[in-house]
Protein backbone atom coordinates (compact mmCIF):
# COMPACT_ATOMS: atom_id res chain seq x y z
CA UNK A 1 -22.94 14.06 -5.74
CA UNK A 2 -25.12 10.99 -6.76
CA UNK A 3 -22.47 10.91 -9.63
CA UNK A 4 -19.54 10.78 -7.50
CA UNK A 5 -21.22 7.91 -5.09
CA UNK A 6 -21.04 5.84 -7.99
CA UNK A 7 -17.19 5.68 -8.30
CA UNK A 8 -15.68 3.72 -5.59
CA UNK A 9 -12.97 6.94 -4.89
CA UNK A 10 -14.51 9.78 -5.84
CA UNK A 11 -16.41 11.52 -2.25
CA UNK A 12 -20.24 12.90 -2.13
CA UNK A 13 -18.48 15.47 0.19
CA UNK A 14 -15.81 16.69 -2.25
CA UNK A 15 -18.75 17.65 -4.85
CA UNK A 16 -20.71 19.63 -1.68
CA UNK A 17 -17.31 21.12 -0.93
CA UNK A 18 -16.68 22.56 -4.32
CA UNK A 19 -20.17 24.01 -4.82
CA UNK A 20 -20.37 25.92 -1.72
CA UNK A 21 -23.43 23.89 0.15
CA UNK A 22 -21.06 21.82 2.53
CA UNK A 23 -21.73 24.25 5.35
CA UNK A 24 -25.37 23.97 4.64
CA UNK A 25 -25.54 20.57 4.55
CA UNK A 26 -24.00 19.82 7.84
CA UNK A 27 -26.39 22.47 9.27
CA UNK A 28 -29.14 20.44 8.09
CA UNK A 29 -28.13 17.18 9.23
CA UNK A 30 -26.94 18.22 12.64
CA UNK A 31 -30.52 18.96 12.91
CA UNK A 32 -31.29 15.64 12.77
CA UNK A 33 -31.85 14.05 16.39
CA UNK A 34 -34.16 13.41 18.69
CA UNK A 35 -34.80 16.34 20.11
CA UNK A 36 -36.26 17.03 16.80
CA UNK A 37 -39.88 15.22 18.17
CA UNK A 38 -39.65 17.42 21.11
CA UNK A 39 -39.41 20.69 18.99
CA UNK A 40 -41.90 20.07 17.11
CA UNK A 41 -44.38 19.22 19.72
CA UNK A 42 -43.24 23.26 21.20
CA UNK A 43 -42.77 24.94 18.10
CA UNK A 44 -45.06 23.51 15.57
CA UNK A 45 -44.92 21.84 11.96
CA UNK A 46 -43.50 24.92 10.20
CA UNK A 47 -40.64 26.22 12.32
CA UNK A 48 -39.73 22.46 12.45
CA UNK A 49 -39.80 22.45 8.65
CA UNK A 50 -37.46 25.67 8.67
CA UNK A 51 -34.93 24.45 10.82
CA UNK A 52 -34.37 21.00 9.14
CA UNK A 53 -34.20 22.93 6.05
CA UNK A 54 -36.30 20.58 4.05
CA UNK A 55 -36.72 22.09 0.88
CA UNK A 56 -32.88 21.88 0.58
CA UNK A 57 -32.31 18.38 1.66
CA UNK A 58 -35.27 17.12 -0.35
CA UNK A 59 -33.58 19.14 -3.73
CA UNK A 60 -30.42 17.44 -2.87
CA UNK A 61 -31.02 13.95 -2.06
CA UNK A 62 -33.65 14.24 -5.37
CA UNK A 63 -31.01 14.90 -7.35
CA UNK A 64 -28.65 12.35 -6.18
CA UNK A 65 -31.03 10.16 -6.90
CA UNK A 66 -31.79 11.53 -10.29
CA UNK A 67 -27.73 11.38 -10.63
CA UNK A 68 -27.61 7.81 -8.97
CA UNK A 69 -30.51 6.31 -11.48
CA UNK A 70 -29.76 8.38 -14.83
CA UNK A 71 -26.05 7.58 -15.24
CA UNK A 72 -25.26 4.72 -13.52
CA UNK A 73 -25.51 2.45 -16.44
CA UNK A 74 -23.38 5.67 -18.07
CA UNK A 75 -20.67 5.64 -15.65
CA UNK A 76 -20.34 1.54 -15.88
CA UNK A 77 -19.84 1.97 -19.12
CA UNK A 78 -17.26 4.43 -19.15
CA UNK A 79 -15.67 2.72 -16.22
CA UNK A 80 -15.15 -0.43 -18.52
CA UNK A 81 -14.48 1.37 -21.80
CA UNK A 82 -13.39 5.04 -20.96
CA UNK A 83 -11.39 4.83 -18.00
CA UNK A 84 -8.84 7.14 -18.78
CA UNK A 85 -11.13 9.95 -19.50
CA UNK A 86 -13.55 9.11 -16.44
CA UNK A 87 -10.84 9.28 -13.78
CA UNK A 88 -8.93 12.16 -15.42
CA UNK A 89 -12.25 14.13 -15.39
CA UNK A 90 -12.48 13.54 -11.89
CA UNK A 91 -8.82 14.22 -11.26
CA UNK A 92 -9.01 17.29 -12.88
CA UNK A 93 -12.28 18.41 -10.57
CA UNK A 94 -10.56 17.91 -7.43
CA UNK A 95 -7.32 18.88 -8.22
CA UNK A 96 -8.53 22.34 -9.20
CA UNK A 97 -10.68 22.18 -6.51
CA UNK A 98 -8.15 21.87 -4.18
CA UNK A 99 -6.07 25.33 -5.46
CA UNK A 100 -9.20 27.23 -5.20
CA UNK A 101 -10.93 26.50 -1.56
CA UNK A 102 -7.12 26.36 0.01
CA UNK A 103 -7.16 30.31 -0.95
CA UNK A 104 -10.16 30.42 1.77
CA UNK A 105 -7.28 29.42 4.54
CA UNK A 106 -5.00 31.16 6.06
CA UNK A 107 -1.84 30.60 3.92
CA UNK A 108 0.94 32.92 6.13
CA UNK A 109 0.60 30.90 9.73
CA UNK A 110 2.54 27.77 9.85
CA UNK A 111 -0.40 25.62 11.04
CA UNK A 112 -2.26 25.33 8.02
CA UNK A 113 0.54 23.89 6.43
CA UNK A 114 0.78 21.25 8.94
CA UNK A 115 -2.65 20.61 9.49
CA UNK A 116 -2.84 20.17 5.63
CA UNK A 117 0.19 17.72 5.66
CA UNK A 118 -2.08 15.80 7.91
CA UNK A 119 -4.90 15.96 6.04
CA UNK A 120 -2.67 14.84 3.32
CA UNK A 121 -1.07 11.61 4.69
CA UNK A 122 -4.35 10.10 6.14
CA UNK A 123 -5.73 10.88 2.35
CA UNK A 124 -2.85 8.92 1.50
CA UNK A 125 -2.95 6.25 4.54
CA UNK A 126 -7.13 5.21 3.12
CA UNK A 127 -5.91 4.61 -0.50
CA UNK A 128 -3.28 2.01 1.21
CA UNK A 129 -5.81 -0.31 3.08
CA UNK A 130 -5.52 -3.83 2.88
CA UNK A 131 -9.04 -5.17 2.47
CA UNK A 132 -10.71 -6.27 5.46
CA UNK A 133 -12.92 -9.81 5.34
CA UNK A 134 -15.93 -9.00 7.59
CA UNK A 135 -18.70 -11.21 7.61
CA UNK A 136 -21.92 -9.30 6.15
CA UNK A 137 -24.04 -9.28 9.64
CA UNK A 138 -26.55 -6.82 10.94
CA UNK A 139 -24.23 -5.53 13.11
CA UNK A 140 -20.89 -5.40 10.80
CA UNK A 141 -23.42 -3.69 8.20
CA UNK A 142 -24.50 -1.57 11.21
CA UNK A 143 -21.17 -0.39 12.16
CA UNK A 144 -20.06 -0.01 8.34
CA UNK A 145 -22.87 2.39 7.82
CA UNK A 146 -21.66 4.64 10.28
CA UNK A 147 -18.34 4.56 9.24
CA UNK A 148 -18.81 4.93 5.69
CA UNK A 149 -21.65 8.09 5.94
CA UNK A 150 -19.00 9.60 8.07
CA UNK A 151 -16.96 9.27 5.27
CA UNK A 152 -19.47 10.09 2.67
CA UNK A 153 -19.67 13.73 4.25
CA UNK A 154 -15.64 14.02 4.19
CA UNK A 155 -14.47 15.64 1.49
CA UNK A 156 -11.44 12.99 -0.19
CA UNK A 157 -12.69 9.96 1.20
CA UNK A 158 -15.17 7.73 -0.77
CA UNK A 159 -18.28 5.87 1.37
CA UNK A 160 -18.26 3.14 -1.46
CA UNK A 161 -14.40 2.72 -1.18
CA UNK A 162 -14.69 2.35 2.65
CA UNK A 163 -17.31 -0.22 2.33
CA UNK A 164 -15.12 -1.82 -0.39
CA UNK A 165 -11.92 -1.99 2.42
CA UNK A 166 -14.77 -3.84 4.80
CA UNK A 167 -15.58 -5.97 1.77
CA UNK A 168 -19.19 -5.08 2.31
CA UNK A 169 -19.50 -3.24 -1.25
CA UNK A 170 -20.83 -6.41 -3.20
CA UNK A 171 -22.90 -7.47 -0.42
CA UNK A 172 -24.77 -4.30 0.26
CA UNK A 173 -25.25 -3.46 -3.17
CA UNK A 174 -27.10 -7.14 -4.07
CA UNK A 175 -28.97 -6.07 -1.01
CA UNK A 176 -30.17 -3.16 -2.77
CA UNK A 177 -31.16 -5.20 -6.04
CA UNK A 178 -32.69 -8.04 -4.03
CA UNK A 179 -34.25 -5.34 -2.11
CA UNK A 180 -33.14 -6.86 1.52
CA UNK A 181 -34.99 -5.10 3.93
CA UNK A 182 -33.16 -6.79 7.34
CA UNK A 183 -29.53 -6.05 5.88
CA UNK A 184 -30.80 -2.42 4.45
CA UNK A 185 -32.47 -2.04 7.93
CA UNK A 186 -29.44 -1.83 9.31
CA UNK A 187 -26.95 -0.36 7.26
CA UNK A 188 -29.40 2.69 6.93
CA UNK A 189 -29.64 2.44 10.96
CA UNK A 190 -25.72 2.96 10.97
CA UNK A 191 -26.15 5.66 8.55
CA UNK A 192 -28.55 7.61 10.17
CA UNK A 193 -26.77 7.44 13.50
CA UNK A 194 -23.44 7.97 11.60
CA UNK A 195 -24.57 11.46 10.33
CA UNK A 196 -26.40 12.97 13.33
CA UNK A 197 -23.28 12.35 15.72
CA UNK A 198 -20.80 13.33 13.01
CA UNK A 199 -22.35 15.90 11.22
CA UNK A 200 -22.73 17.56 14.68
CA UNK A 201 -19.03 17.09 15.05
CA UNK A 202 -17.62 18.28 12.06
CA UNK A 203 -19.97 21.26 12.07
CA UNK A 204 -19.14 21.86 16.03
CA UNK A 205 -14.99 22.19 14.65
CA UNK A 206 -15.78 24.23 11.79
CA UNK A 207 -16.98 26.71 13.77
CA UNK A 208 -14.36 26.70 16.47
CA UNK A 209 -11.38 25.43 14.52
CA UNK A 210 -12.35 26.58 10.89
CA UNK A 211 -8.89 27.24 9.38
CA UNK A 212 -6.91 23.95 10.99
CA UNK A 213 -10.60 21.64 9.71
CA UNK A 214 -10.58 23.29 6.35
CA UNK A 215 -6.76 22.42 6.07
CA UNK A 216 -7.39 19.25 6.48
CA UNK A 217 -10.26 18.84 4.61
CA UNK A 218 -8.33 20.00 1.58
CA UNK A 219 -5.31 17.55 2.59
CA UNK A 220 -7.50 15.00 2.57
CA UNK A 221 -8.81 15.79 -1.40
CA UNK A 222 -5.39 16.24 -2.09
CA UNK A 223 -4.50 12.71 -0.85
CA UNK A 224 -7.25 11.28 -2.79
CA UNK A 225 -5.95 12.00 -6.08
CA UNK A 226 -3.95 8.93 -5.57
CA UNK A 227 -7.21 6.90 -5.97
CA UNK A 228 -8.22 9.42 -8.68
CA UNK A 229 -5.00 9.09 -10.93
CA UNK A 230 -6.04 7.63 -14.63
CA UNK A 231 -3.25 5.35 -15.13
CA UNK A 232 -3.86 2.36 -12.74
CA UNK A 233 -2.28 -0.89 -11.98
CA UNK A 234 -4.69 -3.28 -10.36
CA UNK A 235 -3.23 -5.60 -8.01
CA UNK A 236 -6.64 -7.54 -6.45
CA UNK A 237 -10.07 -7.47 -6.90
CA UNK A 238 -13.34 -8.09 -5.21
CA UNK A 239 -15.47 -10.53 -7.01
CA UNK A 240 -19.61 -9.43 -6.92
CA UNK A 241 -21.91 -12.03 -6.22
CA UNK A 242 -22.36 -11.86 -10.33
CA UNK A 243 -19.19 -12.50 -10.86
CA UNK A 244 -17.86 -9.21 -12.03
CA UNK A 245 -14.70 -7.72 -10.20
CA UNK A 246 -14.27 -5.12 -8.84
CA UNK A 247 -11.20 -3.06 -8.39
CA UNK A 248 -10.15 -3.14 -4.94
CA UNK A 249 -6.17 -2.32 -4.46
CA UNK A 250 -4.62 -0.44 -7.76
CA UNK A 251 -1.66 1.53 -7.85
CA UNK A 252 -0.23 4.50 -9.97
CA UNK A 253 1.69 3.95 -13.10
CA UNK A 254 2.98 6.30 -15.92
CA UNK A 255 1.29 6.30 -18.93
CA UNK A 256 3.59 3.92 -21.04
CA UNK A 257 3.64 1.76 -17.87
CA UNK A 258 0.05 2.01 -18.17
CA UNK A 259 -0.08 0.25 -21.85
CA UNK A 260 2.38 -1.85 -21.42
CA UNK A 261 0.35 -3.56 -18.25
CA UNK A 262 -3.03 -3.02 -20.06
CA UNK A 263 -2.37 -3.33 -23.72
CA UNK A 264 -4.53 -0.34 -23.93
CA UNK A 265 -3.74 3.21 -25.40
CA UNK A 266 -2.78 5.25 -22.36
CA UNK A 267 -5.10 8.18 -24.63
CA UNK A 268 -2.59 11.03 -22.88
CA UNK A 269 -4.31 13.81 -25.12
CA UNK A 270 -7.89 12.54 -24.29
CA UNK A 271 -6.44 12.65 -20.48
CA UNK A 272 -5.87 16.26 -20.56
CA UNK A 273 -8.75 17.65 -22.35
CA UNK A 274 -10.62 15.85 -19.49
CA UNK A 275 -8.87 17.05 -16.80
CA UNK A 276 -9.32 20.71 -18.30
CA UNK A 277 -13.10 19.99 -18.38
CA UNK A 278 -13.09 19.15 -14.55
CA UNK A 279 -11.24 21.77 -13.89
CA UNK A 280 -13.14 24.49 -15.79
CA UNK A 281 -16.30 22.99 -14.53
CA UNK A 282 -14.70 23.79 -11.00
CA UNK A 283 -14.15 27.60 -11.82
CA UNK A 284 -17.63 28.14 -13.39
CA UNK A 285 -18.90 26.88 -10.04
CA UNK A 286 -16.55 28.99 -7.90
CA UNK A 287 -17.65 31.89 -9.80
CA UNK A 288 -21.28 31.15 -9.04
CA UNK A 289 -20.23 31.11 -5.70
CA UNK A 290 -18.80 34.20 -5.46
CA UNK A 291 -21.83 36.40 -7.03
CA UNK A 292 -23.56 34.28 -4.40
CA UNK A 293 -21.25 35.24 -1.48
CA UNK A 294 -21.04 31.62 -0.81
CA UNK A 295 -17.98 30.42 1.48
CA UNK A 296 -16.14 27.09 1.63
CA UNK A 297 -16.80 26.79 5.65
């Protein structure tokens, strides 16, 4: 997941999805709220512990940071030399992800298939956004952390790529290099408020609506492999406060479009052994999943 956070396009939640701890992790956040002080004033420090489920969220956001710190210089790189391969690995993951959790809905009623259109053409509706030119302010980073944590836990939609569409992306991350506590302040404040209302609501449909949210869910991965196809056309940037650019708006091209635009090789062999290593890394984790009796809800 600390992988995926990396890439502006590629979701946190679509990783949780495919390895069977989504459920689990919106049961954890949803704990989250203030109510929290009063229960552990009545219940003590350990059943407090319990019902957060520390141990897991520490092991998880550990990890994305381990992921985050250990291959972000990795996935730069690729990104500038590899990008072929990098995207069609990801395209690969989802894709295959996408054919294996929609055989956990119900595939013989009419409304998943419309429900997963849906899902579908707001995947496809994010990839189109025209940037936005919001002025980096406490409260515009407030309100972009709850949007983009919301979006962080959806599986298809990127948190980087929605702060990207603010044009917050550079801002927040030189924030995070020149360690700015006032505009991290409140960014995390959106964040934190972000998951405990929407965690609560996601989790509150899964359990009442599960088939018509999972339907979705998967429309929604499935209309992110726009923004994960590995022949782009870039049509504007976003320039970082250290000059580099950033891809903001790209479009998909065929491969020989791809060279002629880039004057690089379009690598079409390279493509598909990397989509068959996403998608076999998908089926080794489904497989763990089922001698686990781990479900996609």
């Amino acid at each position: 997941m600390g992988i995926a956070e990396i890439l502006p396009g590629v979701s946190g939640g679509t990783i949780a999805f495919i390895s069977g701890i989504y459920s689990r992790l919106l049961n954890a956040l949803k704990s989250l709220n203030p109510k929290l002080l009063v229960d552990f004033y009545r219940t003590g420090f350990r059943v407090t512990w319990k019902a957060l489920d520390v141990f897991f969220l520490l092991s998880l956001f550990l990890g994305m940071g381990i992921g985050i710190v250990l291959f972000a210089n990795v996935i730069s790189f690729l990104l500038q030399n590899k990008p072929v391969m990098l995207w069609s690995f990801f395209f690969g993951l989802v894709l295959a992800s996408c054919v294996v959790i929609i055989r956990d809905t119900n595939m013989r009623i009419f409304e998943t298939y419309l429900y997963l259109g849906i899902g579908i053409s707001v995947g496809l509706l994010v990839t189109q956004f025209e940037p936005l030119d919001i002025e980096p302010t406490p409260i515009s980073l407030f309100f972009g952390g709850i949007i983009s944590v919301c979006a962080w836990i959806l599986p298809g939609i990127s948190g980087s790529f929605v702060l990207l569409i603010f044009g917050l992306y550079s801002y927040v991350i030189e924030s995070i290099r020149s360690f700015d506590l006032a505009a991290l302040s409140a960014l995390v404040a959106g964040c934190v408020l972000g998951i405990m209302l929407f965690s609560r609501i996601l989790s509150f449909l899964l359990a009442k609506f599960r088939n018509k949210v999972l339907s979705v869910l998967v429309g929604l991965m499935f209309g992110s492999l726009v923004k994960l196809w590995p022949w782009k056309s870039t049509l504007s940037y976003q320039m970082g406060s250290d000059g580099s650019q950033m891809p903001l708006i790209q479009e998909a091209v065929l491969p020989s479009t791809y060279t002629i635009l880039t004057n690089q090789e379009a690598d079409v062999l390279q493509a598909l052994l990397a989509v068959s290593l996403g998608a076999a890394l998908v089926i080794i984790l489904h497989r763990i999943n089922l001698r686990s009796n781990i479900s996609y809800d």
